[in-house]
N, C-alpha and C. Protein backbone atom coordinates (compact mmCIF):
# COMPACT_ATOMS: atom_id res chain seq x y z
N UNK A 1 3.46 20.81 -5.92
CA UNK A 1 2.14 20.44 -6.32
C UNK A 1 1.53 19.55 -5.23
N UNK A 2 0.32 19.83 -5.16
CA UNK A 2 -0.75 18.98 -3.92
C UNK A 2 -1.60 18.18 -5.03
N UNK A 3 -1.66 17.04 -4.16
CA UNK A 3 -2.46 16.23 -4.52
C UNK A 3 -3.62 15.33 -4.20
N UNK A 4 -4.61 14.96 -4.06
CA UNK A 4 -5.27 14.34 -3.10
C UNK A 4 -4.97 12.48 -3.66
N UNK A 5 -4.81 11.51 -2.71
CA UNK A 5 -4.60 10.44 -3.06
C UNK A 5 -5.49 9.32 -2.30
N UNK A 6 -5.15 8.19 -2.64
CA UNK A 6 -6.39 7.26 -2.25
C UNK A 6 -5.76 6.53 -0.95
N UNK A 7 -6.02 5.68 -0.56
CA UNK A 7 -5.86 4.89 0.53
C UNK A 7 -4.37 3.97 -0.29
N UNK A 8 -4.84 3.43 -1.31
CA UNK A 8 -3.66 2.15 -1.76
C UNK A 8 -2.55 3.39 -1.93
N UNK A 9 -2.78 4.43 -2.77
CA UNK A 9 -1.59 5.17 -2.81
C UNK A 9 -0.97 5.64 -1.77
N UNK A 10 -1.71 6.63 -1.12
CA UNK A 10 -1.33 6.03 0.20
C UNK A 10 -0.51 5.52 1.08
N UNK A 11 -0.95 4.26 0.87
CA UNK A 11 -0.17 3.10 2.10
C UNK A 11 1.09 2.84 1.46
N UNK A 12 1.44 2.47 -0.15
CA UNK A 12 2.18 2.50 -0.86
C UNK A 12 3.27 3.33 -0.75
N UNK A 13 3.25 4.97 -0.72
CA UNK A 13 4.03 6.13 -0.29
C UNK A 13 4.68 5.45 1.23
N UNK A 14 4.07 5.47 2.22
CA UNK A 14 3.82 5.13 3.19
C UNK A 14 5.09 4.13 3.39
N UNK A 15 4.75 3.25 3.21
CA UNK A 15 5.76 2.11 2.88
C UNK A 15 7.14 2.48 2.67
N UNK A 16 7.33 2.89 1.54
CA UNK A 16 8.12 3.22 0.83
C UNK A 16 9.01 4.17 1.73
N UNK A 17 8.25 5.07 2.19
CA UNK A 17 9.15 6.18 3.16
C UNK A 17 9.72 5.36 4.61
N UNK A 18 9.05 4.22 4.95
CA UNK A 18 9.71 3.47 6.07
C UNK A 18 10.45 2.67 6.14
N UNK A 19 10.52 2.68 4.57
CA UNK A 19 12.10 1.83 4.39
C UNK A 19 11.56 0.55 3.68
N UNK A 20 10.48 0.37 3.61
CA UNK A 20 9.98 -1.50 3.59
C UNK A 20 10.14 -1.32 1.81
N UNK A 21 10.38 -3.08 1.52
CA UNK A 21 11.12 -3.50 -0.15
C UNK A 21 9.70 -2.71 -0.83
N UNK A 22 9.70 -2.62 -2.22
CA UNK A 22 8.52 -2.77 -3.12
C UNK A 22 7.62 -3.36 -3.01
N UNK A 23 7.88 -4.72 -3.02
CA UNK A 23 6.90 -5.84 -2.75
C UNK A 23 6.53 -5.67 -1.62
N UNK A 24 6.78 -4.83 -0.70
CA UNK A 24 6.12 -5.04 0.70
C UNK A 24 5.05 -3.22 0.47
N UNK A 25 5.64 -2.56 -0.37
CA UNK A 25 4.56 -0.85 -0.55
C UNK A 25 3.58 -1.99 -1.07
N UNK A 26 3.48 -2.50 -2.27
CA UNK A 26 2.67 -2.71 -2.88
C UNK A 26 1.76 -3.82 -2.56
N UNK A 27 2.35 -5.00 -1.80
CA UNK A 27 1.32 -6.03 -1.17
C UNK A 27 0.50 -4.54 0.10
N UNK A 28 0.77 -3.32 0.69
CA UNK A 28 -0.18 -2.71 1.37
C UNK A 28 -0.69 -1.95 0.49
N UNK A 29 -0.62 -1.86 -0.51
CA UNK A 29 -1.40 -0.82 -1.63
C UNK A 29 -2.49 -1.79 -2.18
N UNK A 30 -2.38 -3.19 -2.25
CA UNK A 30 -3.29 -3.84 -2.87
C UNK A 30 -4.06 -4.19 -1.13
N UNK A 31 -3.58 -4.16 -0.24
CA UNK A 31 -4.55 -4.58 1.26
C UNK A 31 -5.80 -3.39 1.06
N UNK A 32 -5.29 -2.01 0.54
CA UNK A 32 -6.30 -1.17 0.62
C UNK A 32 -7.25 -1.21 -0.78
N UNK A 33 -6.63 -1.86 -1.36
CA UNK A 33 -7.63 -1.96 -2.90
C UNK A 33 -7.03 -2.44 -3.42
N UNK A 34 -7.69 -4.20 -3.82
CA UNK A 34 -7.54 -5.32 -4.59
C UNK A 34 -7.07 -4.40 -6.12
N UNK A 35 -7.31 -3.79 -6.44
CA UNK A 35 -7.84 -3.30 -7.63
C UNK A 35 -6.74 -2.35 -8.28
N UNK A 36 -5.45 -2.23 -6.97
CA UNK A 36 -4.61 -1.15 -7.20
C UNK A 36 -4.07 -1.53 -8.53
N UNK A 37 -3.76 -0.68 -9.58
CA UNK A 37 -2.47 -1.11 -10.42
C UNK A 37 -1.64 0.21 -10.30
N UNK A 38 -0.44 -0.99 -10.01
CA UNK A 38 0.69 -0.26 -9.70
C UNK A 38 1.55 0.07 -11.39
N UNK A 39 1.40 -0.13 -12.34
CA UNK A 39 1.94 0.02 -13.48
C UNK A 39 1.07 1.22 -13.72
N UNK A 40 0.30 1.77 -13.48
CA UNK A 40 -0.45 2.94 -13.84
C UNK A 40 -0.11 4.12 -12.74
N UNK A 41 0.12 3.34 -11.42
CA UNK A 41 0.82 4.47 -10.57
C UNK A 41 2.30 5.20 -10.93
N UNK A 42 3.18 3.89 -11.22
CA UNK A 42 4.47 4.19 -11.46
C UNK A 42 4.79 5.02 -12.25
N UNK A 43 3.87 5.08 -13.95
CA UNK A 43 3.85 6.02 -14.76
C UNK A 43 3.20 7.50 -14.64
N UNK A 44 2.19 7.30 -13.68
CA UNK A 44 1.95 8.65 -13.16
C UNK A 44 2.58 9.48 -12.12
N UNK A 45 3.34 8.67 -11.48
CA UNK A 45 4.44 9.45 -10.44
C UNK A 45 5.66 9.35 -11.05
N UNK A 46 5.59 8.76 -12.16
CA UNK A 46 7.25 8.92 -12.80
C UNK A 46 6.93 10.36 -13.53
N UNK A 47 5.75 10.49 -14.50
CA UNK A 47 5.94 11.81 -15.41
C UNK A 47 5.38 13.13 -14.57
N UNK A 48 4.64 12.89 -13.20
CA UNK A 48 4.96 14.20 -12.58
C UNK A 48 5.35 14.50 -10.99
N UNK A 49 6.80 13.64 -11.15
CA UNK A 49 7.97 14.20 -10.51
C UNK A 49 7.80 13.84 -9.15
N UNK A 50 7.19 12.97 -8.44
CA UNK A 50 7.23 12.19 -7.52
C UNK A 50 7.93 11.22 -7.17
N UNK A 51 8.25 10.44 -8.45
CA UNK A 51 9.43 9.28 -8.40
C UNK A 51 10.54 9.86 -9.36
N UNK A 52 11.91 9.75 -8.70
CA UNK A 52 12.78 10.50 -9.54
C UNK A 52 13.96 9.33 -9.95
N UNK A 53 13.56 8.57 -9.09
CA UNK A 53 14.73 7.26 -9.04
C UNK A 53 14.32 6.02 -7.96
N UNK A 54 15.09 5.42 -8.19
CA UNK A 54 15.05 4.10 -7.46
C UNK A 54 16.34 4.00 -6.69
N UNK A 55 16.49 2.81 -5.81
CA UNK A 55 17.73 2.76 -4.86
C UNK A 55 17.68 1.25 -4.47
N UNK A 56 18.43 0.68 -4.13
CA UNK A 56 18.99 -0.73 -4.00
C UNK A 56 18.69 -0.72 -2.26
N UNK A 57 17.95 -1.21 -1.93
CA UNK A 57 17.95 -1.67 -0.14
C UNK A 57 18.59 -2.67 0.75
């Protein structure tokens, strides 16, 4: 599935794929929009299959 996404999501993905903690996706998900909520992301990439798990860094 394709998706089109925003800037905070984004940078967030972004993050995340370069290795950097949570707190570091998400302090650049809120640089691109104060406004991000990440509790509304998590549940939307948890129920379609984007986030499948978590991992200890």
């Amino acid at each position: 599935m394709l998706a089109v996404i925003d800037a905070a999501r984004s940078a967030l993905i972004e993050a995340c794929l370069q290795g950097q903690s949570l707190a570091q996706a998400v302090d650049a998900a809120l640089a691109q929009a104060p406004d991000f909520d990440f509790g509304g992301w998590l549940a939307q990439s948890a129920s379609s299959g984007l986030l499948i798990g978590v991992c200890p860094v």
